[in-house]
PDB file of N, CA and C in Angstrom:
ATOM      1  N   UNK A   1     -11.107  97.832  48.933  1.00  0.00           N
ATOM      2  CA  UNK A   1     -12.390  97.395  48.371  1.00  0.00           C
ATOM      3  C   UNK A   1     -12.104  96.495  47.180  1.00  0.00           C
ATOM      4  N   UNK A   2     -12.690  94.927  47.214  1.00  0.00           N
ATOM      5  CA  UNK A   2     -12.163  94.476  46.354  1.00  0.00           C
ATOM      6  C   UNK A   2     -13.586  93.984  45.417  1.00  0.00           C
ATOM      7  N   UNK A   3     -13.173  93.767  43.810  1.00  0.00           N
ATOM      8  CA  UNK A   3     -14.083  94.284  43.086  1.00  0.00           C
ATOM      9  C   UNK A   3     -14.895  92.895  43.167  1.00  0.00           C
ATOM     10  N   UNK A   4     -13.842  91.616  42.969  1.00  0.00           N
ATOM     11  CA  UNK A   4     -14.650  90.225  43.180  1.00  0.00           C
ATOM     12  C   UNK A   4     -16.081  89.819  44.514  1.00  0.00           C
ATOM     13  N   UNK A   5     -15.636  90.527  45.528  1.00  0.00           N
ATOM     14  CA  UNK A   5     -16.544  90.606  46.278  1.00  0.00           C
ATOM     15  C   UNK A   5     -17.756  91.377  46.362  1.00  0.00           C
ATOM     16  N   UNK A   6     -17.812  92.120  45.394  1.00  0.00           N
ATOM     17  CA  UNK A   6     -19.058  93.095  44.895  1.00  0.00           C
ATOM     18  C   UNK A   6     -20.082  92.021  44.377  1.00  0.00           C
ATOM     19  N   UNK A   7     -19.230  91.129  43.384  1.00  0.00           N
ATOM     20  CA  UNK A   7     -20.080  90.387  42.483  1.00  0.00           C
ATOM     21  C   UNK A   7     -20.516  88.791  43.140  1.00  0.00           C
ATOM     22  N   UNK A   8     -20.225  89.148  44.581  1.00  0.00           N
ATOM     23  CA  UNK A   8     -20.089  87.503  44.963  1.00  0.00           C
ATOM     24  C   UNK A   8     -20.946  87.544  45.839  1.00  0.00           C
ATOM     25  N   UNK A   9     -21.248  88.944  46.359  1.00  0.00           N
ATOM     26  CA  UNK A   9     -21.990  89.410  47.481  1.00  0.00           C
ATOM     27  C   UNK A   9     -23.375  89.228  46.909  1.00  0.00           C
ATOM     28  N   UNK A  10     -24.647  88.784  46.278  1.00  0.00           N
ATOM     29  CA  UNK A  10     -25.195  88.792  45.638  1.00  0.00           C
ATOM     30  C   UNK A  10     -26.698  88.977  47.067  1.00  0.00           C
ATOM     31  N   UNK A  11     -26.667  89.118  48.184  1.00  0.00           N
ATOM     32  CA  UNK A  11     -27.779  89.013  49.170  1.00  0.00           C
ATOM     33  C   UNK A  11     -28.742  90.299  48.676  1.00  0.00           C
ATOM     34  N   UNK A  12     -28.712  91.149  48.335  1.00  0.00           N
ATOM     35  CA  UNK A  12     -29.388  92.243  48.628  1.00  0.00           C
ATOM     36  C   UNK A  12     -30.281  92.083  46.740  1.00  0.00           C
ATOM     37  N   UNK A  13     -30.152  91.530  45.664  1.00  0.00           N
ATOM     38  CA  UNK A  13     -29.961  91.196  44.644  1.00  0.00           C
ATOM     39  C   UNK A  13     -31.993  90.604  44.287  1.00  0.00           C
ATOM     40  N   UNK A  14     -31.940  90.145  45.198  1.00  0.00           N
ATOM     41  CA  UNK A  14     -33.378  89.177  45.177  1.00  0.00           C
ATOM     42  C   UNK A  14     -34.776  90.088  46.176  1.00  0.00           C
ATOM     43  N   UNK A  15     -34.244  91.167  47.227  1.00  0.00           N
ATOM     44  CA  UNK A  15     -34.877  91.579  47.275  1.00  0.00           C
ATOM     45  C   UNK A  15     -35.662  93.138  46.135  1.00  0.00           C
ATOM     46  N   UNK A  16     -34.260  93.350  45.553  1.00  0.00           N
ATOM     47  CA  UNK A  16     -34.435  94.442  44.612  1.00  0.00           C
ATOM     48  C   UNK A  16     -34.950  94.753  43.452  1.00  0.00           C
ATOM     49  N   UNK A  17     -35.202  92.586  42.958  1.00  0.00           N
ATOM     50  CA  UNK A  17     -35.398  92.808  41.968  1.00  0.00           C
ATOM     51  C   UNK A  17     -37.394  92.535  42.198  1.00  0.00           C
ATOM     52  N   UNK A  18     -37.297  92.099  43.299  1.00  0.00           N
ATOM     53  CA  UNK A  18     -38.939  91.943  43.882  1.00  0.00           C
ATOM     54  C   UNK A  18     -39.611  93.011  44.122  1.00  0.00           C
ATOM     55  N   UNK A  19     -39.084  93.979  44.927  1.00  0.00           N
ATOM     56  CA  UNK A  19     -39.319  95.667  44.758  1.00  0.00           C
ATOM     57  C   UNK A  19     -39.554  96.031  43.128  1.00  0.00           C
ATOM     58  N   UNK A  20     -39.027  95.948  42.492  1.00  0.00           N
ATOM     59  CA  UNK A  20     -39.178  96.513  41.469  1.00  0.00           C
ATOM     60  C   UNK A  20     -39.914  95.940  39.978  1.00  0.00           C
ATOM     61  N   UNK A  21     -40.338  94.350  40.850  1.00  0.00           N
ATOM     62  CA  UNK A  21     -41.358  93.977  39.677  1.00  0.00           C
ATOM     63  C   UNK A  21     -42.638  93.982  40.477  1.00  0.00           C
ATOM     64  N   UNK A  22     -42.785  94.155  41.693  1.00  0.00           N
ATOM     65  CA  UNK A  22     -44.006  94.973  42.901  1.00  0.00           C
ATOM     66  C   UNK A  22     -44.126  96.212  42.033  1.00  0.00           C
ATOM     67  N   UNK A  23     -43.429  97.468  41.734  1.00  0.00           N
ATOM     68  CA  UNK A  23     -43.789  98.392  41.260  1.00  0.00           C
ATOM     69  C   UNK A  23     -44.515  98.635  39.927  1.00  0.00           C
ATOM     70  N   UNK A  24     -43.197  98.012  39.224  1.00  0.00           N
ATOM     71  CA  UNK A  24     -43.436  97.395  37.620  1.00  0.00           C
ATOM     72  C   UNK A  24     -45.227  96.888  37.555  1.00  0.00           C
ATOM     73  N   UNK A  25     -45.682  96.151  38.554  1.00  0.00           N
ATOM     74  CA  UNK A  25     -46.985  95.615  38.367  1.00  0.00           C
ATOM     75  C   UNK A  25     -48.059  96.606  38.404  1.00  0.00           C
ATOM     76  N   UNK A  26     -47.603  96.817  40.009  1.00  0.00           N
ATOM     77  CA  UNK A  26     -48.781  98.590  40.380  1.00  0.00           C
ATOM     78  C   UNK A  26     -49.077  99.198  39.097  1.00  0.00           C
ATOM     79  N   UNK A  27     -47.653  99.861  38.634  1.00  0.00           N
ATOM     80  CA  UNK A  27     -47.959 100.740  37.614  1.00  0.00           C
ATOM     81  C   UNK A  27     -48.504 100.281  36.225  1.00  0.00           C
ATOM     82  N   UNK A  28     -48.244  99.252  36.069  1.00  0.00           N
ATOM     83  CA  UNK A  28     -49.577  98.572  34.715  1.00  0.00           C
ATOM     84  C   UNK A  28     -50.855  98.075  35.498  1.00  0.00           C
ATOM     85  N   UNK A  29     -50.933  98.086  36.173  1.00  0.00           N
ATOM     86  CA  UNK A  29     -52.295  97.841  36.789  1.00  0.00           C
ATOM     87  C   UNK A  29     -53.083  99.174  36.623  1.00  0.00           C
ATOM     88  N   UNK A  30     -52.495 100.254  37.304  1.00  0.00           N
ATOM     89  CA  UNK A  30     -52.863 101.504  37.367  1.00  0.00           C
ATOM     90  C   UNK A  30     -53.020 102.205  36.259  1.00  0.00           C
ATOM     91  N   UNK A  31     -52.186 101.605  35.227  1.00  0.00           N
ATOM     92  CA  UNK A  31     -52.577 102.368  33.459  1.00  0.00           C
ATOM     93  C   UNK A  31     -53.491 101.198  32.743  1.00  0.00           C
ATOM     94  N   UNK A  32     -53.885 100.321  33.512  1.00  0.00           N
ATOM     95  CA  UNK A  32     -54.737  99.445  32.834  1.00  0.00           C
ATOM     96  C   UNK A  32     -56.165  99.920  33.078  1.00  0.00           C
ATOM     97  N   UNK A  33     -56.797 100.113  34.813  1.00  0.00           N
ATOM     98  CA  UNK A  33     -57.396 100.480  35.187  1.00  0.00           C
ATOM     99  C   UNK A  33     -57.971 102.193  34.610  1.00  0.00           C
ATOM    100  N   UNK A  34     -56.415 102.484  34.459  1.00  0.00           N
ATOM    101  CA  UNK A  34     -57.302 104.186  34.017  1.00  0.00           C
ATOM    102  C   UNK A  34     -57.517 104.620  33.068  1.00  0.00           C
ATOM    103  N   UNK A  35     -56.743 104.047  32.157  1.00  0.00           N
ATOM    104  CA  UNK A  35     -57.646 103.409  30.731  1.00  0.00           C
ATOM    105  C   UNK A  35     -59.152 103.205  30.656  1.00  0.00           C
ATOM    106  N   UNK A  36     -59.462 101.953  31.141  1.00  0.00           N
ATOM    107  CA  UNK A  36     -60.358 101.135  31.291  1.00  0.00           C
ATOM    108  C   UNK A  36     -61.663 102.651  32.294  1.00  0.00           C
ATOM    109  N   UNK A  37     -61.154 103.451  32.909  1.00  0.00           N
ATOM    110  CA  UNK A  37     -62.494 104.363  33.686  1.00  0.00           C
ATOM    111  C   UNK A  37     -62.432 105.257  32.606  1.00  0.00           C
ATOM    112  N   UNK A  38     -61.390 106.020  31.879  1.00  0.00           N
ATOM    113  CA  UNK A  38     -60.917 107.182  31.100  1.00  0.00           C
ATOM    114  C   UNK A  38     -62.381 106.722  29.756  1.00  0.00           C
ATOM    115  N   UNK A  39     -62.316 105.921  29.743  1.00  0.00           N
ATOM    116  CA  UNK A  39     -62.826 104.841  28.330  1.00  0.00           C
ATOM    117  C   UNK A  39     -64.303 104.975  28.547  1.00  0.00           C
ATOM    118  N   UNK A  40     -64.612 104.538  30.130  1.00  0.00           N
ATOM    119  CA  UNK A  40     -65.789 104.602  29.958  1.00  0.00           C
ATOM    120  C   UNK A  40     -66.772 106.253  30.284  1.00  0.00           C
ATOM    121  N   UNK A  41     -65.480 106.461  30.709  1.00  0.00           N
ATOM    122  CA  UNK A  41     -66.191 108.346  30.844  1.00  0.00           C
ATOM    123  C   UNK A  41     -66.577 108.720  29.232  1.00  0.00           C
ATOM    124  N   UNK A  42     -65.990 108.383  28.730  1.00  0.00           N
ATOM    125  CA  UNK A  42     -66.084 109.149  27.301  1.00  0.00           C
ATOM    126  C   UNK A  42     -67.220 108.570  26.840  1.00  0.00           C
TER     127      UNK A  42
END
């Protein structure tokens, strides 16, 4: 296993970081939103 090819291999790199600013979004959306109902219950 060689270590240069870890870092050269870069394919999987662009979907992971899209997954995880997909999530990143949901979840401020979802504390924006429940804020925003929490707020008006009160």
């Amino acid at each position: 296993m060689n270590i240069q090819n870890l870092f050269k291999d870069d394919t999987a790199v662009s979907p992971v970081i899209g997954v995880i600013l997909m999530v990143a979004i949901t979840v401020i959306l979802a504390a924006v939103i429940g804020t925003f109902v929490l707020g008006l219950g009160d």
